[in-house]
PDB file of N, CA and C in Angstrom:
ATOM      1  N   UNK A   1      50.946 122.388 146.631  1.00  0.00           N
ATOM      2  CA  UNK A   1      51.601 122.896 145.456  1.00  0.00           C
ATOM      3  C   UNK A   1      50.574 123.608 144.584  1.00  0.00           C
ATOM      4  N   UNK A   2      50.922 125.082 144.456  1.00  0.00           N
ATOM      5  CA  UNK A   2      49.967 125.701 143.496  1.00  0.00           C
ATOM      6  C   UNK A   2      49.785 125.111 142.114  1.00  0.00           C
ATOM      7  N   UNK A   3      48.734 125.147 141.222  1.00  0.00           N
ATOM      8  CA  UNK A   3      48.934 124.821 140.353  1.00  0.00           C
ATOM      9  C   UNK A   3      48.745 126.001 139.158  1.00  0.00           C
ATOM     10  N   UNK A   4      49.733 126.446 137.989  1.00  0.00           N
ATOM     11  CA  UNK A   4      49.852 127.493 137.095  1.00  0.00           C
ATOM     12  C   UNK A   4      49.055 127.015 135.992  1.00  0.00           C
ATOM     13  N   UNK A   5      48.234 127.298 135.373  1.00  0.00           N
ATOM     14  CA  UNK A   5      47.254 127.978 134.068  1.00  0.00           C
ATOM     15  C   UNK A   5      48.496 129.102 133.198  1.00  0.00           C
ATOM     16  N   UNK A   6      49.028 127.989 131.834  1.00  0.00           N
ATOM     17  CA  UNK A   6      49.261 128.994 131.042  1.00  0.00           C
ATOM     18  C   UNK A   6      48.387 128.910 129.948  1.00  0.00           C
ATOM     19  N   UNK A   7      47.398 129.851 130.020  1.00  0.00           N
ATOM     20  CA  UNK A   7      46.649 129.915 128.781  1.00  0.00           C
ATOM     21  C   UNK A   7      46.927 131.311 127.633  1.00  0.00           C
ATOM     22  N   UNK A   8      47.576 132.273 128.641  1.00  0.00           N
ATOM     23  CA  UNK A   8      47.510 133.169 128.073  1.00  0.00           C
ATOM     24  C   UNK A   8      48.563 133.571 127.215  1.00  0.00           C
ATOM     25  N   UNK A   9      49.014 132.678 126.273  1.00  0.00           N
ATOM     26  CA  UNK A   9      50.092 132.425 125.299  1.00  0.00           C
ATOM     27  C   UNK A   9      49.931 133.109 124.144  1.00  0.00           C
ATOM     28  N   UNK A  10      50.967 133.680 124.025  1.00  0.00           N
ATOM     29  CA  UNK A  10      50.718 134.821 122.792  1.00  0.00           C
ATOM     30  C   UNK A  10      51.093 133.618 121.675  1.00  0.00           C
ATOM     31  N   UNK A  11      50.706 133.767 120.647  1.00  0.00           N
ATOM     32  CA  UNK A  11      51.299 132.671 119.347  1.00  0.00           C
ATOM     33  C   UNK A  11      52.353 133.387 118.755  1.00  0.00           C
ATOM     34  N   UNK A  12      53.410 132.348 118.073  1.00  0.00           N
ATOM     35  CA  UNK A  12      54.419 133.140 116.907  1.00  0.00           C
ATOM     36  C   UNK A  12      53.846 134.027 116.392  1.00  0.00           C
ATOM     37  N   UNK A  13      53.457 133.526 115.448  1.00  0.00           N
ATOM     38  CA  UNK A  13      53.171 134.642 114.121  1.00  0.00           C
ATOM     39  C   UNK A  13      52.490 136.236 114.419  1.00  0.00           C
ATOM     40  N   UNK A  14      51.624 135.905 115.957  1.00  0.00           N
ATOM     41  CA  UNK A  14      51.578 137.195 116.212  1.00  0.00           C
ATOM     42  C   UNK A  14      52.493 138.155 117.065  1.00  0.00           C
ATOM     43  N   UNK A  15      53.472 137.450 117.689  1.00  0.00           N
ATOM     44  CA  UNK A  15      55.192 137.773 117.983  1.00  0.00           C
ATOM     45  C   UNK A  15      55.815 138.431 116.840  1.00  0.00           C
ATOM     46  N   UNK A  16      55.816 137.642 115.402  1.00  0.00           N
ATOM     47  CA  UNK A  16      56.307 137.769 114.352  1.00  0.00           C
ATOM     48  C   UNK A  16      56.091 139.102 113.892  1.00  0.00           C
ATOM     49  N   UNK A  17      54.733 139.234 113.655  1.00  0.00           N
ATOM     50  CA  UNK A  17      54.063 140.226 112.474  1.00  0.00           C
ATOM     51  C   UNK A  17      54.437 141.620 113.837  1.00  0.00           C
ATOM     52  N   UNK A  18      54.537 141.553 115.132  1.00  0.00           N
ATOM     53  CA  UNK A  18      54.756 142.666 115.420  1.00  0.00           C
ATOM     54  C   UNK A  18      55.907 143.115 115.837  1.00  0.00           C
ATOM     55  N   UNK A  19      57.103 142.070 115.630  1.00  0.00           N
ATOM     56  CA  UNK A  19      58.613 142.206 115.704  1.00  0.00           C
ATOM     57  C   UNK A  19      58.371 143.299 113.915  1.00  0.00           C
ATOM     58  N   UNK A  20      57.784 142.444 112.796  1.00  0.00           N
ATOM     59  CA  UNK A  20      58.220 143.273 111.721  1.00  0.00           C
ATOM     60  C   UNK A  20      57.432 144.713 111.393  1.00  0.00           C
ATOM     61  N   UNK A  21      56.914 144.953 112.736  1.00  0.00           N
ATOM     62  CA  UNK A  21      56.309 146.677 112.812  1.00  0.00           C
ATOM     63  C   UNK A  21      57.234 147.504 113.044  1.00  0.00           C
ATOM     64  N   UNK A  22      58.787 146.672 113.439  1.00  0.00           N
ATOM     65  CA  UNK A  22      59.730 147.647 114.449  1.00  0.00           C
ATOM     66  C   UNK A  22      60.242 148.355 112.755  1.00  0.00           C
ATOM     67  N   UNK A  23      60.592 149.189 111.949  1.00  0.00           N
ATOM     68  CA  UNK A  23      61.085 149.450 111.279  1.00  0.00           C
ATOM     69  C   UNK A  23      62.609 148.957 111.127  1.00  0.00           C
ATOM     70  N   UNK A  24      63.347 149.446 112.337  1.00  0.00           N
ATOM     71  CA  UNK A  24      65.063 148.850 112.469  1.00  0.00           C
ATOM     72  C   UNK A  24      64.743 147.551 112.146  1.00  0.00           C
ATOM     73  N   UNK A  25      63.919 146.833 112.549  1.00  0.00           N
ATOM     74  CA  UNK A  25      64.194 145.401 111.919  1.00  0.00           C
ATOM     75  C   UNK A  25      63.892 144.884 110.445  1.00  0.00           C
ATOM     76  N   UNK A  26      62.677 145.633 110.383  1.00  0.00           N
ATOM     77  CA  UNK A  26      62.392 144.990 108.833  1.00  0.00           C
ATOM     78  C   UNK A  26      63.593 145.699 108.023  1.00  0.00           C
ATOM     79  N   UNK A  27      64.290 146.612 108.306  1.00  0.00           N
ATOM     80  CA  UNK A  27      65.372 147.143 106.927  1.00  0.00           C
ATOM     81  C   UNK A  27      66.657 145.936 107.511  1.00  0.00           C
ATOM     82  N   UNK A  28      66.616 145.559 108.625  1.00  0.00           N
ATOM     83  CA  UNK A  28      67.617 144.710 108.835  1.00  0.00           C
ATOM     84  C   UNK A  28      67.404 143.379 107.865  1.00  0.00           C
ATOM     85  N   UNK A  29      66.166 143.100 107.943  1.00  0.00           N
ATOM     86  CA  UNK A  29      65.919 141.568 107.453  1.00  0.00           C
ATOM     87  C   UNK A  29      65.953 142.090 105.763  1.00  0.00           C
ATOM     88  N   UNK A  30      65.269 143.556 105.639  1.00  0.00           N
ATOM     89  CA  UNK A  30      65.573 143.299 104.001  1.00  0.00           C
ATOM     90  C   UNK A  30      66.982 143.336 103.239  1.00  0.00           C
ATOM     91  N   UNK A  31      68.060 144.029 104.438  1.00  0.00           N
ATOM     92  CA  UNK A  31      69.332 144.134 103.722  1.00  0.00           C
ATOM     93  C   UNK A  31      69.773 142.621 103.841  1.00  0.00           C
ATOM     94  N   UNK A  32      69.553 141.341 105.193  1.00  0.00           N
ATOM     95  CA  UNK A  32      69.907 140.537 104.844  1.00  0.00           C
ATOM     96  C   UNK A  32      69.985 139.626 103.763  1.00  0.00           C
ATOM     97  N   UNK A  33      68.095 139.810 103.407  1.00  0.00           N
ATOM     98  CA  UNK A  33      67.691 139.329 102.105  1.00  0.00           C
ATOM     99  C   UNK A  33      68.587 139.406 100.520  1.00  0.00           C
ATOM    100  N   UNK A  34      68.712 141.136 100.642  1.00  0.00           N
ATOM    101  CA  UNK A  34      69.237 141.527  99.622  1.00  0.00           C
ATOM    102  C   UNK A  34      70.817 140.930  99.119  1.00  0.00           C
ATOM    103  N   UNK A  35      71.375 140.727 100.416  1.00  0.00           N
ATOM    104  CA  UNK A  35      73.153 140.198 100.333  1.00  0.00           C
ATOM    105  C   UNK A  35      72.646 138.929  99.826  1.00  0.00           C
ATOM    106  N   UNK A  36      71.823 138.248 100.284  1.00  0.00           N
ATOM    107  CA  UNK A  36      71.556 136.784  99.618  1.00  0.00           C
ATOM    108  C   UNK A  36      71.156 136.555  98.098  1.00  0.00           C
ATOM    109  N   UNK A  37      70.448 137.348  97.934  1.00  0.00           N
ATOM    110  CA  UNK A  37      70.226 137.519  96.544  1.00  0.00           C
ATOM    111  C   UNK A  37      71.081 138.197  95.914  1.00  0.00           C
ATOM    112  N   UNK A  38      71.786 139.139  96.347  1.00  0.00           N
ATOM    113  CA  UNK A  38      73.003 139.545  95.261  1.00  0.00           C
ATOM    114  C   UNK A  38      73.900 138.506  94.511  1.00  0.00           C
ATOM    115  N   UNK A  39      74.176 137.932  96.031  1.00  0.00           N
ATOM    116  CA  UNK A  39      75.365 136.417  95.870  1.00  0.00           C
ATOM    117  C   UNK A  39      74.661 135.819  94.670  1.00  0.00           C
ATOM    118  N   UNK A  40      73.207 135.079  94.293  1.00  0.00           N
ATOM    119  CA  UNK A  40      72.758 133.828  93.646  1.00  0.00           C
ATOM    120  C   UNK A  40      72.491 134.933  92.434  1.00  0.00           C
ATOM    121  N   UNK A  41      73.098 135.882  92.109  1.00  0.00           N
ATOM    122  CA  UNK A  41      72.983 136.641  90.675  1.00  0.00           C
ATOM    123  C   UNK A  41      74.269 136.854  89.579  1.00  0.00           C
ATOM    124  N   UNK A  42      75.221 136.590  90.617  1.00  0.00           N
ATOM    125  CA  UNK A  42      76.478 136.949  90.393  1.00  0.00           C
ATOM    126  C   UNK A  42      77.058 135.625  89.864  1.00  0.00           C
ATOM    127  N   UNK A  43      77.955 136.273  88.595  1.00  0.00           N
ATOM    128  CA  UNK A  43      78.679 135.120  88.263  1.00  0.00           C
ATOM    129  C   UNK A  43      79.674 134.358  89.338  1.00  0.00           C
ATOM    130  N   UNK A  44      79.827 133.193  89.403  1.00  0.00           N
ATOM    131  CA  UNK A  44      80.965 132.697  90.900  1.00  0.00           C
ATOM    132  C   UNK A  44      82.185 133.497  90.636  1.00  0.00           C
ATOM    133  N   UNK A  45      82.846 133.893  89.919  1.00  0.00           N
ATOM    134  CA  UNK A  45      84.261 134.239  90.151  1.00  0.00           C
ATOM    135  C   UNK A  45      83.653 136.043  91.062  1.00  0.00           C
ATOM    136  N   UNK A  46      82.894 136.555  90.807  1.00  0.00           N
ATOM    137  CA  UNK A  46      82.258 137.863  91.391  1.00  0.00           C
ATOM    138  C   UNK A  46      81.551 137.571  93.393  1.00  0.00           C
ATOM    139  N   UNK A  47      81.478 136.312  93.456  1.00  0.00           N
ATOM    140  CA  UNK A  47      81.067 136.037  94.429  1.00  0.00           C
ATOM    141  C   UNK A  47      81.617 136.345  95.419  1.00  0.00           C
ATOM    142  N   UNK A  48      81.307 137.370  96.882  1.00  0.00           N
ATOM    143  CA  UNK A  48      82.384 137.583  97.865  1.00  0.00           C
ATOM    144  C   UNK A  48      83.025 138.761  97.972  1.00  0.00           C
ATOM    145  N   UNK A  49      83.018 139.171  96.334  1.00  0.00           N
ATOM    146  CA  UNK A  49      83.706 140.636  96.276  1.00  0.00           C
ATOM    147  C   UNK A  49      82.773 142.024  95.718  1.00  0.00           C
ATOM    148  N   UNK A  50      81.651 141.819  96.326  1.00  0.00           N
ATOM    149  CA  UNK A  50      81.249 143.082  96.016  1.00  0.00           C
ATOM    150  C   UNK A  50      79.624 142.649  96.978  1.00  0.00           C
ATOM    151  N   UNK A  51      79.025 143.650  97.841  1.00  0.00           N
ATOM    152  CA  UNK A  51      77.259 143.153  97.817  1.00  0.00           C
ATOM    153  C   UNK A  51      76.671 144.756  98.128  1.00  0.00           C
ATOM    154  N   UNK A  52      75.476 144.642  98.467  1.00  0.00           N
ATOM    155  CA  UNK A  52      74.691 145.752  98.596  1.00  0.00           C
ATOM    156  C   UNK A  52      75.028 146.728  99.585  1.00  0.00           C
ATOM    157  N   UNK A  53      75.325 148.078  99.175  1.00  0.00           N
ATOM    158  CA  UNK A  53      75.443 148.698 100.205  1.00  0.00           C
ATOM    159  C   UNK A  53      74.605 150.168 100.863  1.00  0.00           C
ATOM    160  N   UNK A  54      74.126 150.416  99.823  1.00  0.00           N
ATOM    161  CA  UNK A  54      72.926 151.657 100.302  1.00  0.00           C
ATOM    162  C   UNK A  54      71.816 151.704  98.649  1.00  0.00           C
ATOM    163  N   UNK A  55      71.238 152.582  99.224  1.00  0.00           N
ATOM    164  CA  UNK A  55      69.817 153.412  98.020  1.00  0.00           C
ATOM    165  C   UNK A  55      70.415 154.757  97.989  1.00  0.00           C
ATOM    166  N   UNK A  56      70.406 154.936  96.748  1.00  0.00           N
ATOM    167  CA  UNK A  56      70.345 156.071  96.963  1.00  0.00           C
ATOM    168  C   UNK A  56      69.330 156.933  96.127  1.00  0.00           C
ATOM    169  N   UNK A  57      68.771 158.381  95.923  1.00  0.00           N
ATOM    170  CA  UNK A  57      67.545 158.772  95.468  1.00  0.00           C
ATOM    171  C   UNK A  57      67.335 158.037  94.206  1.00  0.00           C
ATOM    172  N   UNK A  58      65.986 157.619  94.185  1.00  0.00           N
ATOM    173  CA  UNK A  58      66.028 157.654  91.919  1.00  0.00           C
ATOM    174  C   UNK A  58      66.516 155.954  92.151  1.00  0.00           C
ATOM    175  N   UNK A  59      66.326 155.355  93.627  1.00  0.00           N
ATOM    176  CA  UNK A  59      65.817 154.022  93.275  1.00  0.00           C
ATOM    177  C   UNK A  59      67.580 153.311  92.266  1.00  0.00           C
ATOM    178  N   UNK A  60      68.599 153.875  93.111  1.00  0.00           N
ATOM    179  CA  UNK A  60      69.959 153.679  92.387  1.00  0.00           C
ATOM    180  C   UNK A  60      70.403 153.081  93.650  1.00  0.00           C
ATOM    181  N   UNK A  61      70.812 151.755  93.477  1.00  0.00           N
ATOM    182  CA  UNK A  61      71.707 151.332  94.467  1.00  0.00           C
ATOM    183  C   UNK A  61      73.367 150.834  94.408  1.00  0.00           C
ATOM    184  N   UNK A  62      73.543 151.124  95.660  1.00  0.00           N
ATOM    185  CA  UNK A  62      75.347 151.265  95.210  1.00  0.00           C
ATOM    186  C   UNK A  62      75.407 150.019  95.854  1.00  0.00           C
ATOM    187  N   UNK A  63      76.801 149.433  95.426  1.00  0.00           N
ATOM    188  CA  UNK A  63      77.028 148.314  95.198  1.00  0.00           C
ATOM    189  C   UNK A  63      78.419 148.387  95.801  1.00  0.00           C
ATOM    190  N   UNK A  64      78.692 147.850  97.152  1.00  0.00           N
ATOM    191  CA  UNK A  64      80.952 148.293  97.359  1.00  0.00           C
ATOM    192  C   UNK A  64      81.184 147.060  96.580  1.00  0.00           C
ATOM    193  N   UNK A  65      82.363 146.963  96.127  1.00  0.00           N
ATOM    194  CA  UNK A  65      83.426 146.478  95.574  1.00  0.00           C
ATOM    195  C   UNK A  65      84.449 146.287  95.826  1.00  0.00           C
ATOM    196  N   UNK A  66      85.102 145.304  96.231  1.00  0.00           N
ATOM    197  CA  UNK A  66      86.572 145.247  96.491  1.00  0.00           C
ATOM    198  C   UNK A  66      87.750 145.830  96.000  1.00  0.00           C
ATOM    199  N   UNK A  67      87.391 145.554  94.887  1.00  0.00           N
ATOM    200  CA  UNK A  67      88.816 146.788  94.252  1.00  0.00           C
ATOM    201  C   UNK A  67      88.009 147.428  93.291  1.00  0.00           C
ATOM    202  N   UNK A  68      88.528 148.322  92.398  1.00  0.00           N
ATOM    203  CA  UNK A  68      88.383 148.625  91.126  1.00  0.00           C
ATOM    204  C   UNK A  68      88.039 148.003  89.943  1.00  0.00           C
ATOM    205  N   UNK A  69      88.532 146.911  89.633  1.00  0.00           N
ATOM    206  CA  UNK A  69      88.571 146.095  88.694  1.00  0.00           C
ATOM    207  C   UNK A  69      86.951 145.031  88.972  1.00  0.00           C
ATOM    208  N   UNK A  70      86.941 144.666  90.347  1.00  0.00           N
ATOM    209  CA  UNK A  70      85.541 144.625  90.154  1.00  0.00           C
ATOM    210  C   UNK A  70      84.473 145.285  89.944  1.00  0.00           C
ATOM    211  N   UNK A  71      84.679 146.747  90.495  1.00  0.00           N
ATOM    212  CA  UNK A  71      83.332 147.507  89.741  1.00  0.00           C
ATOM    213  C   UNK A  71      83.848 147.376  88.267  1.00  0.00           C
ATOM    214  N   UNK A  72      84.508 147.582  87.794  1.00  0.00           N
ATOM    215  CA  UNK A  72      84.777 147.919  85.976  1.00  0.00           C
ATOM    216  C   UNK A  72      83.945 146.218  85.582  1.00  0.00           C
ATOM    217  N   UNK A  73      84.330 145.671  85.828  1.00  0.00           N
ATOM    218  CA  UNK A  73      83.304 144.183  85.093  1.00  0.00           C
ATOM    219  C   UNK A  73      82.020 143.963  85.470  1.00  0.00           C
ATOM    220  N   UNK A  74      81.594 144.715  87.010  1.00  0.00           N
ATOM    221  CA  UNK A  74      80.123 144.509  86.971  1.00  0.00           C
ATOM    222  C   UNK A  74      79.523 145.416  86.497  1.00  0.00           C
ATOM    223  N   UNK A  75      80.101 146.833  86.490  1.00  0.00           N
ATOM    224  CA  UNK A  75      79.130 147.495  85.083  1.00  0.00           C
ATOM    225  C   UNK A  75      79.273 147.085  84.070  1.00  0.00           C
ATOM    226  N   UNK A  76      80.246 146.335  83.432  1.00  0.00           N
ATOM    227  CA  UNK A  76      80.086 145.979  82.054  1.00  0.00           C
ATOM    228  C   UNK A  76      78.828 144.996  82.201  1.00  0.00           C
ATOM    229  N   UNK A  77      78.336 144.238  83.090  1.00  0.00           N
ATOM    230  CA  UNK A  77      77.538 143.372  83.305  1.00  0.00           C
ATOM    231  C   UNK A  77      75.853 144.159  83.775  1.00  0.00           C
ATOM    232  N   UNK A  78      76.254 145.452  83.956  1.00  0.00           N
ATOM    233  CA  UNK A  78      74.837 145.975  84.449  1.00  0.00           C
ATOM    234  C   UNK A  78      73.525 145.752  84.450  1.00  0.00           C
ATOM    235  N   UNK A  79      73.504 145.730  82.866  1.00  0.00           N
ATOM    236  CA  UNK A  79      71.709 145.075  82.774  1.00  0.00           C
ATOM    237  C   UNK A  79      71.413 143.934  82.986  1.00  0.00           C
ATOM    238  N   UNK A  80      72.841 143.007  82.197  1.00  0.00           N
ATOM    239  CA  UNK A  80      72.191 141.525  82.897  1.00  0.00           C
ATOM    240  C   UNK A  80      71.915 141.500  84.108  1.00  0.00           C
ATOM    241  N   UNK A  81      72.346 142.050  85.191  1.00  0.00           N
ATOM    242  CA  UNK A  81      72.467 141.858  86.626  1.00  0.00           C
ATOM    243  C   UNK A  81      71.085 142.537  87.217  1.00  0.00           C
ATOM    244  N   UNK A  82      70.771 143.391  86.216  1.00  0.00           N
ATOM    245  CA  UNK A  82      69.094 144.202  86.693  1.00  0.00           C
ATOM    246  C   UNK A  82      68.165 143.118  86.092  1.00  0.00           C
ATOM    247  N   UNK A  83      67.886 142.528  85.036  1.00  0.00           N
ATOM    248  CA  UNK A  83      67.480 141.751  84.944  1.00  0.00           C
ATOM    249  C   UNK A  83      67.118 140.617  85.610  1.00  0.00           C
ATOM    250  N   UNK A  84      68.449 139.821  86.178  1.00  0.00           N
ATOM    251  CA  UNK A  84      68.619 138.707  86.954  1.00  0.00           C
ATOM    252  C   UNK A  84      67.872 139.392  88.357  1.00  0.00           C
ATOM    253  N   UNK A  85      68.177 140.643  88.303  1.00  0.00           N
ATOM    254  CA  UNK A  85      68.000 140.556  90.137  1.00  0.00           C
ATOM    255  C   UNK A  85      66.533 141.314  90.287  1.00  0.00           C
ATOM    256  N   UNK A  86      65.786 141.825  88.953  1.00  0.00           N
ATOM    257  CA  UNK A  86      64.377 141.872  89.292  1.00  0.00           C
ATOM    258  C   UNK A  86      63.746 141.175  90.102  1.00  0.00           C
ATOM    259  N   UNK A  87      63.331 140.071  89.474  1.00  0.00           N
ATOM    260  CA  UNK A  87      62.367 138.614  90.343  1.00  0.00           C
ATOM    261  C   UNK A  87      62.594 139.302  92.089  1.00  0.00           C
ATOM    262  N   UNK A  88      63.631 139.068  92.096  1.00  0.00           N
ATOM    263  CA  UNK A  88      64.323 139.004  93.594  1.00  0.00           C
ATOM    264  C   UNK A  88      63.917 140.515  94.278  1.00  0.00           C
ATOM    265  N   UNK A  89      63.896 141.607  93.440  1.00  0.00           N
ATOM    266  CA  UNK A  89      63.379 142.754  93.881  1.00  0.00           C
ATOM    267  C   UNK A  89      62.084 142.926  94.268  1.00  0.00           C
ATOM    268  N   UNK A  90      61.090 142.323  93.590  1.00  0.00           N
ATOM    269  CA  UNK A  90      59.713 142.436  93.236  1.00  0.00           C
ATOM    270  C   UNK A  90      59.343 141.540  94.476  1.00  0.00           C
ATOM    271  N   UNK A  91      59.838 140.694  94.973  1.00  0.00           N
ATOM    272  CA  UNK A  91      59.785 139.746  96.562  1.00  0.00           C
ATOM    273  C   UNK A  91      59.830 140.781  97.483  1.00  0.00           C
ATOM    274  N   UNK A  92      60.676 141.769  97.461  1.00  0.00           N
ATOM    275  CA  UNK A  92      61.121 142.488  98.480  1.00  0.00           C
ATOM    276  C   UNK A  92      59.882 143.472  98.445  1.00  0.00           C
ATOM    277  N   UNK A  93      58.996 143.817  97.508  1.00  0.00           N
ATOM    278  CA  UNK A  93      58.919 145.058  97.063  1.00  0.00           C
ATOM    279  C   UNK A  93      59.455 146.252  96.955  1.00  0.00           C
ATOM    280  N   UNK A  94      60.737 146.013  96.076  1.00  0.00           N
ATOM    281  CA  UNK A  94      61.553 146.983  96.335  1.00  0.00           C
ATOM    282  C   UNK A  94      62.081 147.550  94.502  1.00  0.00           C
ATOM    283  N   UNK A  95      62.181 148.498  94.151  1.00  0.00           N
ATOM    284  CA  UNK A  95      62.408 149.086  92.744  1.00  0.00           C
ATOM    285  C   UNK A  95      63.875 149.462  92.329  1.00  0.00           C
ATOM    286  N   UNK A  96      64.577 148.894  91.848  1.00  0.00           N
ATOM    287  CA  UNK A  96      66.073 149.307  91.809  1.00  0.00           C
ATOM    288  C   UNK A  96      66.245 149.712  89.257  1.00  0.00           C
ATOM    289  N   UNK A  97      66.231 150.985  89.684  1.00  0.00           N
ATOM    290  CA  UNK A  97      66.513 151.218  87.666  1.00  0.00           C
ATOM    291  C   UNK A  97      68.378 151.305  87.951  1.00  0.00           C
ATOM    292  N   UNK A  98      69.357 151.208  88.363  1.00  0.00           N
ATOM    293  CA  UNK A  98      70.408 151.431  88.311  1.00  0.00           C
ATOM    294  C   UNK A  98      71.111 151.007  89.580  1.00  0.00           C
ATOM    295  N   UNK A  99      72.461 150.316  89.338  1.00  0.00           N
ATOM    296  CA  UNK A  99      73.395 150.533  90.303  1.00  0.00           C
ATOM    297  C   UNK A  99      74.375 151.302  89.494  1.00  0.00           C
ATOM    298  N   UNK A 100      75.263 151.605  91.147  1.00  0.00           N
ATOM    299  CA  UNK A 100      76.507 152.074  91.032  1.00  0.00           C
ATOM    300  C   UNK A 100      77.419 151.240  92.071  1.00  0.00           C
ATOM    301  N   UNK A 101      78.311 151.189  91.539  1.00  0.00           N
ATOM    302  CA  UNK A 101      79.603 150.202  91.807  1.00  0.00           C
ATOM    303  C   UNK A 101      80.606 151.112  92.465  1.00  0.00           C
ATOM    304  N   UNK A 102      81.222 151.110  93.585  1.00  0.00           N
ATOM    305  CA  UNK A 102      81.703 151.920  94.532  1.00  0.00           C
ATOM    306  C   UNK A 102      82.738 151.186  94.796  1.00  0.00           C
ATOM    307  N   UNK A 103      84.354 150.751  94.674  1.00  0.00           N
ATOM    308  CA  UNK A 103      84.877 150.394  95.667  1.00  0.00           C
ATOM    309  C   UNK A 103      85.664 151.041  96.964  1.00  0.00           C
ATOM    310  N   UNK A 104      85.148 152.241  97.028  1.00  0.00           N
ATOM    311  CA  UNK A 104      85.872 153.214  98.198  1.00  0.00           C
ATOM    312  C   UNK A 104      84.482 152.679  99.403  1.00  0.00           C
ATOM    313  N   UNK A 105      83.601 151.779  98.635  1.00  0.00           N
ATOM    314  CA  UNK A 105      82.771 151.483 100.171  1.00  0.00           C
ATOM    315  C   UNK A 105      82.710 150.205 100.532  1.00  0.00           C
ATOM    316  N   UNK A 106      83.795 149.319 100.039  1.00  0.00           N
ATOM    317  CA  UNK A 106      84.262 148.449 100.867  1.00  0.00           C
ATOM    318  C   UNK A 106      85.100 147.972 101.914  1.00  0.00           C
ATOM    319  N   UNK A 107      84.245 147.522 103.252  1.00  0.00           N
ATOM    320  CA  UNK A 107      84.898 147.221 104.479  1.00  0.00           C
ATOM    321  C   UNK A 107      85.230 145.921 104.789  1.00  0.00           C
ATOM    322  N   UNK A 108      86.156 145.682 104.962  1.00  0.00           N
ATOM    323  CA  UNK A 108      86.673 144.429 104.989  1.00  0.00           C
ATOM    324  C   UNK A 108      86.167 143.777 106.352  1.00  0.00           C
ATOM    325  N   UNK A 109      85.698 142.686 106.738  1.00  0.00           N
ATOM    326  CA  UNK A 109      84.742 142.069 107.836  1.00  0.00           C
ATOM    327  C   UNK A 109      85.926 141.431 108.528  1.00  0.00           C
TER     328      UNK A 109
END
């Protein structure tokens, strides 16, 4: 019976750090990030009906919405919500001065 030598074992973290070279993935993991942190910013009754949906130039991100009536209350809520969701940006390294609230870009899952 032969006997196998595995020495030549790559470790996680260096698996890791070069899975997050692929670009498609790191924007994958940051949009996941971002839906998570939208949720823990949002008042609960807002929870579910609205999360991140693109950048657009000028560092403005749009936001779908379920209906109408939810974009109309989360802009009334705008700055608090830039506020709240700094911290959470600055993790990402990511710069957001404005959303926009869209509900023609919500897809129902």
């Amino acid at each position: 019976m032969k006997k196998f030598l595995y020495t030549d074992f790559e470790g996680v973290d260096n698996i890791i750090s070069s899975m997050m070279d692929n670009p498609q993935l790191k924007k994958a993991v940051t949009r996941t990030n971002l839906m998570n942190f939208w949720d823990k910013i949002l008042p609960q009754k807002f929870r579910g009906k609205s999360r991140p949906y693109s950048m657009l130039p000028g560092s403005v991100m749009v936001i779908a919405c379920e209906n109408p009536i939810v974009a109309q209350e989360l802009s009334l809520h705008k700055i608090i919500l830039l506020k709240k969701f700094e911290p959470y940006l600055k993790t990402l390294k990511m710069r957001v001065i404005d959303f926009k609230f869209d509900p023609k870009k919500w897809i129902v899952n």
